[in-house]
C-alpha atoms as a PDB file:
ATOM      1  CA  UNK A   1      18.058  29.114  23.672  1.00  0.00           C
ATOM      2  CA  UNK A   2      16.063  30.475  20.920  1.00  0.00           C
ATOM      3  CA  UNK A   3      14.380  29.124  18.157  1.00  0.00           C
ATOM      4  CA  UNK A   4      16.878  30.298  15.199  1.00  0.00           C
ATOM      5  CA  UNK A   5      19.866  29.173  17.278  1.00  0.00           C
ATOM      6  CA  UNK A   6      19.092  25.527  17.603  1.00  0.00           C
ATOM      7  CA  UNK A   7      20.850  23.288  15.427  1.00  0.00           C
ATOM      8  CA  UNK A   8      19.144  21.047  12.216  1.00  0.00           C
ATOM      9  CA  UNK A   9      18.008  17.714  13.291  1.00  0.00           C
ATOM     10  CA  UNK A  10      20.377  15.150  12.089  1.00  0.00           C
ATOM     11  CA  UNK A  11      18.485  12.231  13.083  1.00  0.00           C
ATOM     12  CA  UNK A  12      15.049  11.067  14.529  1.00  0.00           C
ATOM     13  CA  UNK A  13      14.183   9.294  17.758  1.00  0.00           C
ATOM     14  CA  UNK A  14      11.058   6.758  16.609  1.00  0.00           C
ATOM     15  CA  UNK A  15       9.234   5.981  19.377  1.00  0.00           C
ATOM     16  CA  UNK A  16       7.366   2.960  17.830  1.00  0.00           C
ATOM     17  CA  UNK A  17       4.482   1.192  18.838  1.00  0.00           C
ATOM     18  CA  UNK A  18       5.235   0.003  22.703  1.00  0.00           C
ATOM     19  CA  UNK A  19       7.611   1.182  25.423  1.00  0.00           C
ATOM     20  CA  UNK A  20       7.192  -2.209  27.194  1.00  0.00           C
ATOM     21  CA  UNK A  21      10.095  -4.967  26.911  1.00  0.00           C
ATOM     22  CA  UNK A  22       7.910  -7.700  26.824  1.00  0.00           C
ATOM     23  CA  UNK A  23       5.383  -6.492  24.315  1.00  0.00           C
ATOM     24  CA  UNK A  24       8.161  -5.386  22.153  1.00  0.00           C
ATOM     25  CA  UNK A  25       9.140  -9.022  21.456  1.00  0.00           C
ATOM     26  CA  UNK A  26       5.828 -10.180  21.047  1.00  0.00           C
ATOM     27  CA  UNK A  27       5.664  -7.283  18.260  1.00  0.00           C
ATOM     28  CA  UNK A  28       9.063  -8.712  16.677  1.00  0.00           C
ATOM     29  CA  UNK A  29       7.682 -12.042  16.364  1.00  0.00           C
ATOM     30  CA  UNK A  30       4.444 -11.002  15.050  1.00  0.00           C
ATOM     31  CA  UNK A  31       5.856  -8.697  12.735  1.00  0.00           C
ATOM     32  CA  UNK A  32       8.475 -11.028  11.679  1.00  0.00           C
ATOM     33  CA  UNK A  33       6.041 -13.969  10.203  1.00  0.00           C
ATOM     34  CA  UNK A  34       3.765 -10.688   8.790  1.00  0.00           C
ATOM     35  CA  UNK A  35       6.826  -9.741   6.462  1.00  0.00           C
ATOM     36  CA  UNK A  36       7.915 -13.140   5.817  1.00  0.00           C
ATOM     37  CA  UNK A  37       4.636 -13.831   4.269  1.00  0.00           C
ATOM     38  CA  UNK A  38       4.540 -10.867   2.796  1.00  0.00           C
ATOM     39  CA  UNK A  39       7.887 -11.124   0.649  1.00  0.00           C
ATOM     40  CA  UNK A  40       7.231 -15.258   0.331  1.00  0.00           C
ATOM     41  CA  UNK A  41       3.260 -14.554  -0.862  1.00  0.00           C
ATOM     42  CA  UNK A  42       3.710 -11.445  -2.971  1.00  0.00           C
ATOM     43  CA  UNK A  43       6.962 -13.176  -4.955  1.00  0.00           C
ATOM     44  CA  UNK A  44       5.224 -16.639  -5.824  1.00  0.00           C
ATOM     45  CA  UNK A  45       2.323 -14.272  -7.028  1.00  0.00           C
ATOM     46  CA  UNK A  46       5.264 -12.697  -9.351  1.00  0.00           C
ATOM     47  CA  UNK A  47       6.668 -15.894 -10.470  1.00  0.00           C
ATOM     48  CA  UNK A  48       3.623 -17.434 -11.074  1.00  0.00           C
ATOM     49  CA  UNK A  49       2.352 -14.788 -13.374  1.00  0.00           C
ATOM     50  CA  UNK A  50       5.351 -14.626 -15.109  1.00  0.00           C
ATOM     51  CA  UNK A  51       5.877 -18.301 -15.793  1.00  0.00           C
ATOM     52  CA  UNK A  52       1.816 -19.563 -16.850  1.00  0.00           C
ATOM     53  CA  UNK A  53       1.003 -17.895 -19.657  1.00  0.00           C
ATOM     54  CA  UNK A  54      -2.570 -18.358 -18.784  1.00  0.00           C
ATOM     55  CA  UNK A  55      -1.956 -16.026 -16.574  1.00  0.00           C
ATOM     56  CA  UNK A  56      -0.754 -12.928 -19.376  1.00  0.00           C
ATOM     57  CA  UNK A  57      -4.228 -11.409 -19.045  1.00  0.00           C
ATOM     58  CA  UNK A  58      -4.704  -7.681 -17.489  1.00  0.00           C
ATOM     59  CA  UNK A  59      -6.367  -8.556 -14.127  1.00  0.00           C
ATOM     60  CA  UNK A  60      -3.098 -10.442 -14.022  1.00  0.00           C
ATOM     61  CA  UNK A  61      -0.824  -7.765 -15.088  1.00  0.00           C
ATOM     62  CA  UNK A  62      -2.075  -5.346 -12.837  1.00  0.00           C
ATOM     63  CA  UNK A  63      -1.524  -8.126 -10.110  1.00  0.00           C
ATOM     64  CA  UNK A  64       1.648  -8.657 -10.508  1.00  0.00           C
ATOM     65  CA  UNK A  65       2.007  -4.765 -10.018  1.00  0.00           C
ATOM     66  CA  UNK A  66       0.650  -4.717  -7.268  1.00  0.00           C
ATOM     67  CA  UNK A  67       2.501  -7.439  -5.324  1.00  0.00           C
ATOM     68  CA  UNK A  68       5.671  -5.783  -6.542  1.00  0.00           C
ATOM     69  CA  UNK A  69       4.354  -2.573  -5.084  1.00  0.00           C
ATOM     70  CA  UNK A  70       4.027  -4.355  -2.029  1.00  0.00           C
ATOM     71  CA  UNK A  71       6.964  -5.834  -1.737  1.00  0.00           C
ATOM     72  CA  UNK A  72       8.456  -2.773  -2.226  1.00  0.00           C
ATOM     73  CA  UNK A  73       6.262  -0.725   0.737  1.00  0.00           C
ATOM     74  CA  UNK A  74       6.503  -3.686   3.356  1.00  0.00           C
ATOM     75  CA  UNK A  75      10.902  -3.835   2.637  1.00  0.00           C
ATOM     76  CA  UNK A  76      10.582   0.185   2.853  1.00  0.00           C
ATOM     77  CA  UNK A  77       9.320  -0.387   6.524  1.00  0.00           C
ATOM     78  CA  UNK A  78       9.373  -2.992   8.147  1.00  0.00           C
ATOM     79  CA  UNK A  79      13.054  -4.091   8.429  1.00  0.00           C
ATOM     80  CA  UNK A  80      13.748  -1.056  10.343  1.00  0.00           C
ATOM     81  CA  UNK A  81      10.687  -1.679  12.497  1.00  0.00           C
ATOM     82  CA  UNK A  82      11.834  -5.464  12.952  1.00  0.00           C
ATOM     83  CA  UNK A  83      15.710  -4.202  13.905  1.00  0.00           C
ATOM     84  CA  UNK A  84      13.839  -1.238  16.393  1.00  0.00           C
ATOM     85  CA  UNK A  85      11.631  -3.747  18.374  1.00  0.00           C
ATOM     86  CA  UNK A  86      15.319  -4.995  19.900  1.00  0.00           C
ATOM     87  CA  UNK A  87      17.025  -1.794  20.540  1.00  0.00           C
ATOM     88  CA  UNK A  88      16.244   0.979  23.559  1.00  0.00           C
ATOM     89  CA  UNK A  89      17.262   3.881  21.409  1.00  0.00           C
ATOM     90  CA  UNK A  90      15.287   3.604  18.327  1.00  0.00           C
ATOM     91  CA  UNK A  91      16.880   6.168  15.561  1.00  0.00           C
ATOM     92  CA  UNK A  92      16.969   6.909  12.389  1.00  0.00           C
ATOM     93  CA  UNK A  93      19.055   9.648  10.438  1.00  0.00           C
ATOM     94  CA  UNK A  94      17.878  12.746   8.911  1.00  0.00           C
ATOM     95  CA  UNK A  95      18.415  11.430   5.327  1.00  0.00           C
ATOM     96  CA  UNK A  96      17.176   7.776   6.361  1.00  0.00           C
ATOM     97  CA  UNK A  97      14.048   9.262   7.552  1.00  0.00           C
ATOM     98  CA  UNK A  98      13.732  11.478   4.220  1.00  0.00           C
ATOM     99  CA  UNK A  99      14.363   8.240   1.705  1.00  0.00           C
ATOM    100  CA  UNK A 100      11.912   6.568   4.001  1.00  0.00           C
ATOM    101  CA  UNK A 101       8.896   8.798   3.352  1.00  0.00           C
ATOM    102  CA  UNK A 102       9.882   9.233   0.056  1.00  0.00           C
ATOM    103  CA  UNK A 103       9.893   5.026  -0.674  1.00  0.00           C
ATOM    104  CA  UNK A 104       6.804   4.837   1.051  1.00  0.00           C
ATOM    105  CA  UNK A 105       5.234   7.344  -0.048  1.00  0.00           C
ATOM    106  CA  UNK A 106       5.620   6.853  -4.008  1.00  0.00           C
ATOM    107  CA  UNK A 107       4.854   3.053  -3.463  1.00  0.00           C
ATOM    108  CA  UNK A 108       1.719   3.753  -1.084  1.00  0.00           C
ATOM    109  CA  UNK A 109       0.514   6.257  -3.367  1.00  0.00           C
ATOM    110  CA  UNK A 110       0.857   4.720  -6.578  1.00  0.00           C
ATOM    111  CA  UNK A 111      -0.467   1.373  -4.845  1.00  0.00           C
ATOM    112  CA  UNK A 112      -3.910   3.836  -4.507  1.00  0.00           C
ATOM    113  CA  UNK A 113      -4.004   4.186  -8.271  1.00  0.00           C
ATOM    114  CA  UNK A 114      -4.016   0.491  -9.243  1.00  0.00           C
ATOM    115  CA  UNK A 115      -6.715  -0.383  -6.887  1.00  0.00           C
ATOM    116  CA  UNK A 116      -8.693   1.945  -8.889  1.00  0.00           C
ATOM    117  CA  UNK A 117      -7.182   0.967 -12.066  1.00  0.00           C
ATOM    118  CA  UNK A 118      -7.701  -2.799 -10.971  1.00  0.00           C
ATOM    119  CA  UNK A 119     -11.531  -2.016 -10.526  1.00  0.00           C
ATOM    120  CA  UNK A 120     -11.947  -0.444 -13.865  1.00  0.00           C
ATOM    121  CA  UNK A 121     -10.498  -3.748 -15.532  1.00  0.00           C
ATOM    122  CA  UNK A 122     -13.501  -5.333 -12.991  1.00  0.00           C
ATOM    123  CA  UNK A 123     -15.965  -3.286 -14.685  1.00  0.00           C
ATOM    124  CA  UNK A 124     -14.981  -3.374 -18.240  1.00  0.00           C
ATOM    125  CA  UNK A 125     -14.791  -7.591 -17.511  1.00  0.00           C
ATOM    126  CA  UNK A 126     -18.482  -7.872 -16.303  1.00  0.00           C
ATOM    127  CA  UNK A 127     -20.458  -5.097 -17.649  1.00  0.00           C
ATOM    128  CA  UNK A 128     -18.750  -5.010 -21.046  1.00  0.00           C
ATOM    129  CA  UNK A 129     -17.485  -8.696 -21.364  1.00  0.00           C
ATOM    130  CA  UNK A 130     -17.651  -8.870 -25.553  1.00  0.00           C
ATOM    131  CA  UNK A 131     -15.905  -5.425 -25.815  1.00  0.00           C
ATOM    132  CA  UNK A 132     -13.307  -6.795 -23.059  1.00  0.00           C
ATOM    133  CA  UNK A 133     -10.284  -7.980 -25.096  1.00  0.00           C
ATOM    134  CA  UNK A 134     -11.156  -4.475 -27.474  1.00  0.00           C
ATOM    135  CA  UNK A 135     -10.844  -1.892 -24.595  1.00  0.00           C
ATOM    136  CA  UNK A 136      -8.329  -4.004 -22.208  1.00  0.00           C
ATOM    137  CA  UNK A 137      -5.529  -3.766 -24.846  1.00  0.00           C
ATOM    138  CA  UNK A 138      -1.759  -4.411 -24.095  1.00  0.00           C
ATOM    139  CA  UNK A 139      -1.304  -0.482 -25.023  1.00  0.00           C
ATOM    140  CA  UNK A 140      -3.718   0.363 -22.584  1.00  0.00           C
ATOM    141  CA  UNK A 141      -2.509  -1.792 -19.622  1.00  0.00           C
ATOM    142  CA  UNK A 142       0.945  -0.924 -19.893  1.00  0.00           C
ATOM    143  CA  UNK A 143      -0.520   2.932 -20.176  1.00  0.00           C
ATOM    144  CA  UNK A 144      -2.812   2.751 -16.724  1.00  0.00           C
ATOM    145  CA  UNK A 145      -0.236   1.243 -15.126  1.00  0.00           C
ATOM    146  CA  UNK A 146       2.713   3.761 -15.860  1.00  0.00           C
ATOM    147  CA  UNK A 147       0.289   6.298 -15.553  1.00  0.00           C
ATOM    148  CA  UNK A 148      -0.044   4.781 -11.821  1.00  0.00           C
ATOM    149  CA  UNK A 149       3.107   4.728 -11.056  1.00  0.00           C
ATOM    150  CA  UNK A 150       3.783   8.446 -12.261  1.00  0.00           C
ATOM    151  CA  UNK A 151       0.799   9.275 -10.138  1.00  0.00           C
ATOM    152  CA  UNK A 152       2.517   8.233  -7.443  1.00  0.00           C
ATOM    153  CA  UNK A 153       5.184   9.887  -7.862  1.00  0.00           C
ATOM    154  CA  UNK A 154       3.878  13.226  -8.540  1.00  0.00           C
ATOM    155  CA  UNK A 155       1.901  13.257  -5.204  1.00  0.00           C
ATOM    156  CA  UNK A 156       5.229  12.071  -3.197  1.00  0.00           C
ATOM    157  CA  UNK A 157       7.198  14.838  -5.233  1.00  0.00           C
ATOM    158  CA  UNK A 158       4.722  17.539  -3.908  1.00  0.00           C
ATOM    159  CA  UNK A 159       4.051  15.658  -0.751  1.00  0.00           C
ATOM    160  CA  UNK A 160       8.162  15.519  -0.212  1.00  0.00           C
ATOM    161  CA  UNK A 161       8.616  19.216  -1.313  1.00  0.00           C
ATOM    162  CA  UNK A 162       6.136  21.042   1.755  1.00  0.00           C
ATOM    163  CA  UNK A 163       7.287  18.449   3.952  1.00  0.00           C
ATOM    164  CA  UNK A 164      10.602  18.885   3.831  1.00  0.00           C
ATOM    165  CA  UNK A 165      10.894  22.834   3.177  1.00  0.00           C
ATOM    166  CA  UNK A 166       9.658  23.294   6.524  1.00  0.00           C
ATOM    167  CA  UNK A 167      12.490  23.358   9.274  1.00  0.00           C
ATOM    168  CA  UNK A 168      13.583  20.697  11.807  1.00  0.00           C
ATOM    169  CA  UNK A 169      15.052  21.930  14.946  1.00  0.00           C
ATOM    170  CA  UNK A 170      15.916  21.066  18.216  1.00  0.00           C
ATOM    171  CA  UNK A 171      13.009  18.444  18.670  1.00  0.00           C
ATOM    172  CA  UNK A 172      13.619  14.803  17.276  1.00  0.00           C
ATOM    173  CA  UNK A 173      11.235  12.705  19.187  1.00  0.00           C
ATOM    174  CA  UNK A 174       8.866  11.402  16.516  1.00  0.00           C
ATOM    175  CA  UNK A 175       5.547   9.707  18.197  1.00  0.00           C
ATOM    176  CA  UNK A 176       5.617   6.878  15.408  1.00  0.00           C
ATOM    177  CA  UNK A 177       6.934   3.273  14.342  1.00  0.00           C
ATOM    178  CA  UNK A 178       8.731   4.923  10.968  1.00  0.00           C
ATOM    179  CA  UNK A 179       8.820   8.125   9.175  1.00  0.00           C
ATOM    180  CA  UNK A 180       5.369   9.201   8.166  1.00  0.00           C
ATOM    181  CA  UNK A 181       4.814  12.782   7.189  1.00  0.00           C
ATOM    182  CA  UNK A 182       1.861  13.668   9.469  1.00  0.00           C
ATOM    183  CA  UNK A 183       3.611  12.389  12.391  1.00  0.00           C
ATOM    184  CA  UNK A 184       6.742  14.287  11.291  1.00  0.00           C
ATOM    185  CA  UNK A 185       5.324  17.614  10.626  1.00  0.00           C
ATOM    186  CA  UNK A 186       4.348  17.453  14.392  1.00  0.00           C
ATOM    187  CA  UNK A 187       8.037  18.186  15.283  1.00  0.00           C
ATOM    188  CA  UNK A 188       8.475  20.627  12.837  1.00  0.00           C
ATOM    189  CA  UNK A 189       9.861  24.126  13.764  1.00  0.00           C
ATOM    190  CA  UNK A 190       7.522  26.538  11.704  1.00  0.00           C
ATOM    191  CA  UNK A 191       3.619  26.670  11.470  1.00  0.00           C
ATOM    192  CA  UNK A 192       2.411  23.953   9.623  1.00  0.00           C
ATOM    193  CA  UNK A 193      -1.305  24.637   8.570  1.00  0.00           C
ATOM    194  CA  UNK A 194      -0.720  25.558   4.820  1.00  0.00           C
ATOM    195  CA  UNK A 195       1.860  22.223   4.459  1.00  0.00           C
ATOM    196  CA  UNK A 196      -1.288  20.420   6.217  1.00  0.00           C
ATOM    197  CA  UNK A 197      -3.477  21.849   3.637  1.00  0.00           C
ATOM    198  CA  UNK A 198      -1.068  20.614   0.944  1.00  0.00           C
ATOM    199  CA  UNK A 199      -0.572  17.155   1.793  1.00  0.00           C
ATOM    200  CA  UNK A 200      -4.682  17.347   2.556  1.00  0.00           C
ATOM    201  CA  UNK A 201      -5.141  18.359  -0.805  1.00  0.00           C
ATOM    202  CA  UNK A 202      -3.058  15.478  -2.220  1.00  0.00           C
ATOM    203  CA  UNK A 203      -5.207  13.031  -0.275  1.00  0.00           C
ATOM    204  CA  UNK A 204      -7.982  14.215  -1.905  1.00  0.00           C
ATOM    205  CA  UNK A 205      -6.450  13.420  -5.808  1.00  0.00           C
ATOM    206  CA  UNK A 206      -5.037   9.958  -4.728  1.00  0.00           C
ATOM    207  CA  UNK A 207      -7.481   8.563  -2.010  1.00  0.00           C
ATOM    208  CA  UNK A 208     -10.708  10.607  -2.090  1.00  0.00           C
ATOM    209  CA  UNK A 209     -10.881  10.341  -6.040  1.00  0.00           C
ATOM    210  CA  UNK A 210      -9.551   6.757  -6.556  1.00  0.00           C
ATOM    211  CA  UNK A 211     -12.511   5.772  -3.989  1.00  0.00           C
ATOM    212  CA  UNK A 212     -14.863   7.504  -5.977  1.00  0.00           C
ATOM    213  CA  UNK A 213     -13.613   5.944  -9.209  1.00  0.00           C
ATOM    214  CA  UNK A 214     -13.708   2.370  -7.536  1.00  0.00           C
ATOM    215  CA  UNK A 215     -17.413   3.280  -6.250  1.00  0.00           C
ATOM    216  CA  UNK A 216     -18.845   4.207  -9.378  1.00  0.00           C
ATOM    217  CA  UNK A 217     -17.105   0.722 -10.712  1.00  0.00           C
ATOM    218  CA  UNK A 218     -18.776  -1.590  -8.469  1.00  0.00           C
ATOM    219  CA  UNK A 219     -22.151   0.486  -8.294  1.00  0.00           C
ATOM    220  CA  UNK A 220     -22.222  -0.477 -11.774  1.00  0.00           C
ATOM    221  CA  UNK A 221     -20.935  -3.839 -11.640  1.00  0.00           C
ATOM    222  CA  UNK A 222     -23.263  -4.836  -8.672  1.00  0.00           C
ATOM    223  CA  UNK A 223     -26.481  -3.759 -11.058  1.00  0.00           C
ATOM    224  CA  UNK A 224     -25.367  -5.475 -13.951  1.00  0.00           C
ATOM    225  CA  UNK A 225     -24.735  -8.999 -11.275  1.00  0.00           C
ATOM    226  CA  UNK A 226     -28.278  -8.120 -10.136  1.00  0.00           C
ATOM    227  CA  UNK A 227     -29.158  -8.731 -13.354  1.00  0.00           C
ATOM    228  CA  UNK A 228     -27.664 -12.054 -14.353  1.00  0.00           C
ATOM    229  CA  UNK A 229     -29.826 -15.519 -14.636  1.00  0.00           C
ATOM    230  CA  UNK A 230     -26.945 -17.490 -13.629  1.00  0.00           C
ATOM    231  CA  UNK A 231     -26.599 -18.189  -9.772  1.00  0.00           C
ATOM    232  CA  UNK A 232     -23.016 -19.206 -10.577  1.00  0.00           C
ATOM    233  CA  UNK A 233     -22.265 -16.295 -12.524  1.00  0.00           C
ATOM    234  CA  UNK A 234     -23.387 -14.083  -9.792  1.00  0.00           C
ATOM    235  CA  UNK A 235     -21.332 -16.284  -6.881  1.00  0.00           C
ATOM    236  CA  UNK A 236     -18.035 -15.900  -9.235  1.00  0.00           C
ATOM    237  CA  UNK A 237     -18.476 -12.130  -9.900  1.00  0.00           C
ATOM    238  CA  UNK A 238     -19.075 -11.502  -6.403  1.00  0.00           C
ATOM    239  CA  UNK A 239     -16.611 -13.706  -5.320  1.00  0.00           C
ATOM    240  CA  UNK A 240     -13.532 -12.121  -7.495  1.00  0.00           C
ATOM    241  CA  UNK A 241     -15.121  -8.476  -6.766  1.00  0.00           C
ATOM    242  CA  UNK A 242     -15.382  -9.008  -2.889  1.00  0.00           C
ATOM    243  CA  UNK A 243     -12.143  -9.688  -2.685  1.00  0.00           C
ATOM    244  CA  UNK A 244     -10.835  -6.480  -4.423  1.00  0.00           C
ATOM    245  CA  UNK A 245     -13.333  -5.014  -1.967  1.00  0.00           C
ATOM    246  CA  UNK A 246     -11.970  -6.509   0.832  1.00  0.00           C
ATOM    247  CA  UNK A 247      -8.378  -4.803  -0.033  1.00  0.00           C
ATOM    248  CA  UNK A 248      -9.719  -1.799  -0.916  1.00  0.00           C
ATOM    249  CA  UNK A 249     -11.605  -1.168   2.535  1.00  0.00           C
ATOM    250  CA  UNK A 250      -8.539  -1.971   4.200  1.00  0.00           C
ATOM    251  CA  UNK A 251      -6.042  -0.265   2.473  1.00  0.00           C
ATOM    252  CA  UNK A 252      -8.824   2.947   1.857  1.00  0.00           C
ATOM    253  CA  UNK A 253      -9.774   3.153   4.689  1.00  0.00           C
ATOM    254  CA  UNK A 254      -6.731   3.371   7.556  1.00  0.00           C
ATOM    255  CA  UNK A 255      -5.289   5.637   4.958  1.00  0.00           C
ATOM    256  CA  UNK A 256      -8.088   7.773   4.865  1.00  0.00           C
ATOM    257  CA  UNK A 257      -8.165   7.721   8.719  1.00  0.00           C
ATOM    258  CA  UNK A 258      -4.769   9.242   8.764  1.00  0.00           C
ATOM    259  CA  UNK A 259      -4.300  11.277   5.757  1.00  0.00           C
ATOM    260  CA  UNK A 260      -7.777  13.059   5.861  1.00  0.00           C
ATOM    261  CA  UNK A 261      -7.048  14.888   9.226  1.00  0.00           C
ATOM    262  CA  UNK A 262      -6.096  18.632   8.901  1.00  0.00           C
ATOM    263  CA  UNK A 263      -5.057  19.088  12.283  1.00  0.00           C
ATOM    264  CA  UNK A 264      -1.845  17.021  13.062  1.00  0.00           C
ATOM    265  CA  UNK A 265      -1.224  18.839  16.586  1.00  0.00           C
ATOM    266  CA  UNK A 266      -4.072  16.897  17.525  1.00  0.00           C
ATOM    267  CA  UNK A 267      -3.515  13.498  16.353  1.00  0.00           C
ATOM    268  CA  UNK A 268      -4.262  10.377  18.748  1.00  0.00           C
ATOM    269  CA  UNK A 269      -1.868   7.456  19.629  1.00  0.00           C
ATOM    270  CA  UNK A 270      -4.661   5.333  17.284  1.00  0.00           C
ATOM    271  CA  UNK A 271      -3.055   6.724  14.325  1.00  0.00           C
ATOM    272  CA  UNK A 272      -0.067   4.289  14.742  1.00  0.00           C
ATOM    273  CA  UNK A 273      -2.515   0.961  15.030  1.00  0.00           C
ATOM    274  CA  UNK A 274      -3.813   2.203  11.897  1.00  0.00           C
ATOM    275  CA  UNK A 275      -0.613   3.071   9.706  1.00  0.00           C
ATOM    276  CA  UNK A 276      -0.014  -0.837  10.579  1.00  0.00           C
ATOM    277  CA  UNK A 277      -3.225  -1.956   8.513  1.00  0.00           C
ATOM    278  CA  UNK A 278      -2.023  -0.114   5.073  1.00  0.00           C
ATOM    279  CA  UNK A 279       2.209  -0.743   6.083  1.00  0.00           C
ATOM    280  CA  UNK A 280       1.899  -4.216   7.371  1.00  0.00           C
ATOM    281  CA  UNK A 281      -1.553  -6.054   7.103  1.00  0.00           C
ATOM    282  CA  UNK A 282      -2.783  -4.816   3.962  1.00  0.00           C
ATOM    283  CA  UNK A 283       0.719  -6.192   1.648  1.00  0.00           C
ATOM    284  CA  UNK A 284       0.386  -9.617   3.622  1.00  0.00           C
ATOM    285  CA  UNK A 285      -3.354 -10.018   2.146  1.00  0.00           C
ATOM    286  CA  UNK A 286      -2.834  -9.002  -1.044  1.00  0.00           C
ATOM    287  CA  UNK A 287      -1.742 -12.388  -2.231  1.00  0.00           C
ATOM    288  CA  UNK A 288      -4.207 -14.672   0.385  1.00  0.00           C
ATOM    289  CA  UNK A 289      -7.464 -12.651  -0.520  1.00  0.00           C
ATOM    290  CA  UNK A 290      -7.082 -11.497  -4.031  1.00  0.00           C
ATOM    291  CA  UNK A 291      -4.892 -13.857  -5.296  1.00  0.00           C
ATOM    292  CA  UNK A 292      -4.193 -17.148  -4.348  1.00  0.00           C
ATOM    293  CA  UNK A 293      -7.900 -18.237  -3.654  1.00  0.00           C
ATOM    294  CA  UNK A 294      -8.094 -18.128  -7.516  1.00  0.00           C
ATOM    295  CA  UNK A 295      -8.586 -21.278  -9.363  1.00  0.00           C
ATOM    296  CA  UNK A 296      -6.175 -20.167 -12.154  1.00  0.00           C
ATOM    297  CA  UNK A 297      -3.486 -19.290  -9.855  1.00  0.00           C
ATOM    298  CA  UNK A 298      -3.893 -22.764  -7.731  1.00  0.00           C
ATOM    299  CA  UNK A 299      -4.177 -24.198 -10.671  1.00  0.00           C
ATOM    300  CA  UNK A 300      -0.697 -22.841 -11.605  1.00  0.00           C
ATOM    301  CA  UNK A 301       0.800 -23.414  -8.248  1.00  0.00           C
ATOM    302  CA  UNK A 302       0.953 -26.974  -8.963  1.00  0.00           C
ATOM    303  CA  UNK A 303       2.148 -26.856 -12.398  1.00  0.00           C
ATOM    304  CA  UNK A 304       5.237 -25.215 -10.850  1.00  0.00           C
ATOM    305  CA  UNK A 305       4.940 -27.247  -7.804  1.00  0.00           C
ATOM    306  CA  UNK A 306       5.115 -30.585  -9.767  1.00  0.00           C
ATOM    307  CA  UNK A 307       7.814 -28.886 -12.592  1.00  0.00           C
ATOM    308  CA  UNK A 308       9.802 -28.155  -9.356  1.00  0.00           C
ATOM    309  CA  UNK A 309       9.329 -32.071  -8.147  1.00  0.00           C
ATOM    310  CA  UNK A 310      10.538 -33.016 -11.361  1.00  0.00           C
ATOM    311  CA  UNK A 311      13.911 -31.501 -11.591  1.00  0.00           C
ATOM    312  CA  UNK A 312      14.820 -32.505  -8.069  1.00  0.00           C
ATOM    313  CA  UNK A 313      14.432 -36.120  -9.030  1.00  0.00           C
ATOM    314  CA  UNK A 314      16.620 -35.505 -12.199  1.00  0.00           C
END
């Protein structure tokens, strides 16, 4: 049958990450106590901020974006992932598939801009720490973050738009554990090189250049710790700046890995293991590494802890 008489996809077989039994349960279970984690972690770093007002500073603010942005990429994914490990035929509809890449997508990308935006507020806090509460205004949080957000959303918009123009015919067999545009465009029915170049050219306005912004940050920040007479000032700084670090190599880097490659007819089964890192791993140690090591948020931990203790024994 030819090409232009094959019928529109109307849904998409996932293959996901194993075709073994066994190893798919292991994979529910791990994934399973991932996401709970994730959703339990990311919303006491939410509540917390919201309740200590200690905690109403911009490293906080842009936090408590970021652990909503996380909640929203891991409840994007991994549900369907989590109901897939215990079916054989592992689908998803036409229109699922699209509002999946589009969820992801906006949250992922917009997750790329606070990083960046979360290093700047790094920078301005030890290089420029009397002009701090001057430059870090409310106006200006509230501005980088929207201005996140709508970053986001422009990339998915354009991402969404070549993705989706393209026709889907015929083949519905997608070599992935959800609906990710590179490993979608491999079923696509037309060439895909200038959509490839597209989406390429996105990666390079909301990876390549956030990198470069959080680079330049740190470059800075590292010579002005250099600097410092204070042992402990240096062990804090590095301590609250390794573990942005820590998130942004990560999150950077596996998204990097996949987004960065022109040529999708030659993508390898490695592509999957590292969509998990920035899906799965990355929203799960948000709260552990950049969070909840902090002595203001422990510290506010048990002030809710004991405020919860209290009502109980009302």
């Amino acid at each position: 049958m030819g090409r232009e008489n094959q019928s529109f996809v109307d849904e998409f077989v996932l293959l996901g990450l194993s075709q073994d039994a066994q190893t798919q349960i292991l994979l529910f279970v791990l994934f399973f106590i991932v996401y709970i984690l994730t959703v339990l972690g990311n919303l006491l770093i939410i509540v917390l901020i919201l309740m200590d007002s200690r905690l109403h500073t911009p490293m906080y603010f842009f936090l408590r974006n970021l652990s909503f942005a996380d909640l929203c990429f891991s409840n994007s994914i991994v549900p369907q992932v989590l109901s897939h490990f215990l079916v054989k035929r592992k689908t998803i509809s036409f229109w699922g598939c699209v509002t999946q890449v589009i969820v992801s997508l906006q949250i992922g990308c917009t997750e790329c801009a606070l990083l960046a935006v979360m290093s700047y507020d790094r920078y301005v806090a030890v290089c420029k720490p009397l002009h701090y509460s001057t430059i870090m205004t409310q106006q200006l949080c509230l501005q980088l973050a929207l201005g996140s957000w709508a970053s986001g959303l422009l990339v998915c918009l354009v991402d969404i738009a070549v993705a989706f123009h393209l026709p889907y015919r015929g083949q519905n067999i997608v070599s992935h554990y959800f609906c990710e545009l590179p490993a979608l465009l491999k079923v696509a029915s037309a060439d895909t090189y200038s959509t490839e170049m597209a989406i390429f050219a996105m990666g390079v306005v909301i990876l390549l250049a956030p990198v470069s912004l959080i680079l330049i940050s740190y470059w800075n920040i590292i010579s002005t710790v250099i600097q410092m007479q204070s042992g402990e000032g240096r062990l804090k700084v590095f301590s609250t700046c390794g573990s942005h670090l820590i998130v942004v190599v990560l999150f950077y880097g596996s998204a990097i890995f996949n987004y960065m490659q022109p040529n999708t007819k030659t993508r390898k089964k490695q592509d999957k293991i590292m969509s998990v890192f920035y899906t799965v791993v990355t929203p799960m140690l948000n709260p552990i590494i950049y969070s909840l090591r902090n002595k203001d948020v422990k510290s506010a931990f048990r002030k809710l802890a004991a405020r919860v203790v209290f009502f109980r024994k009302q």
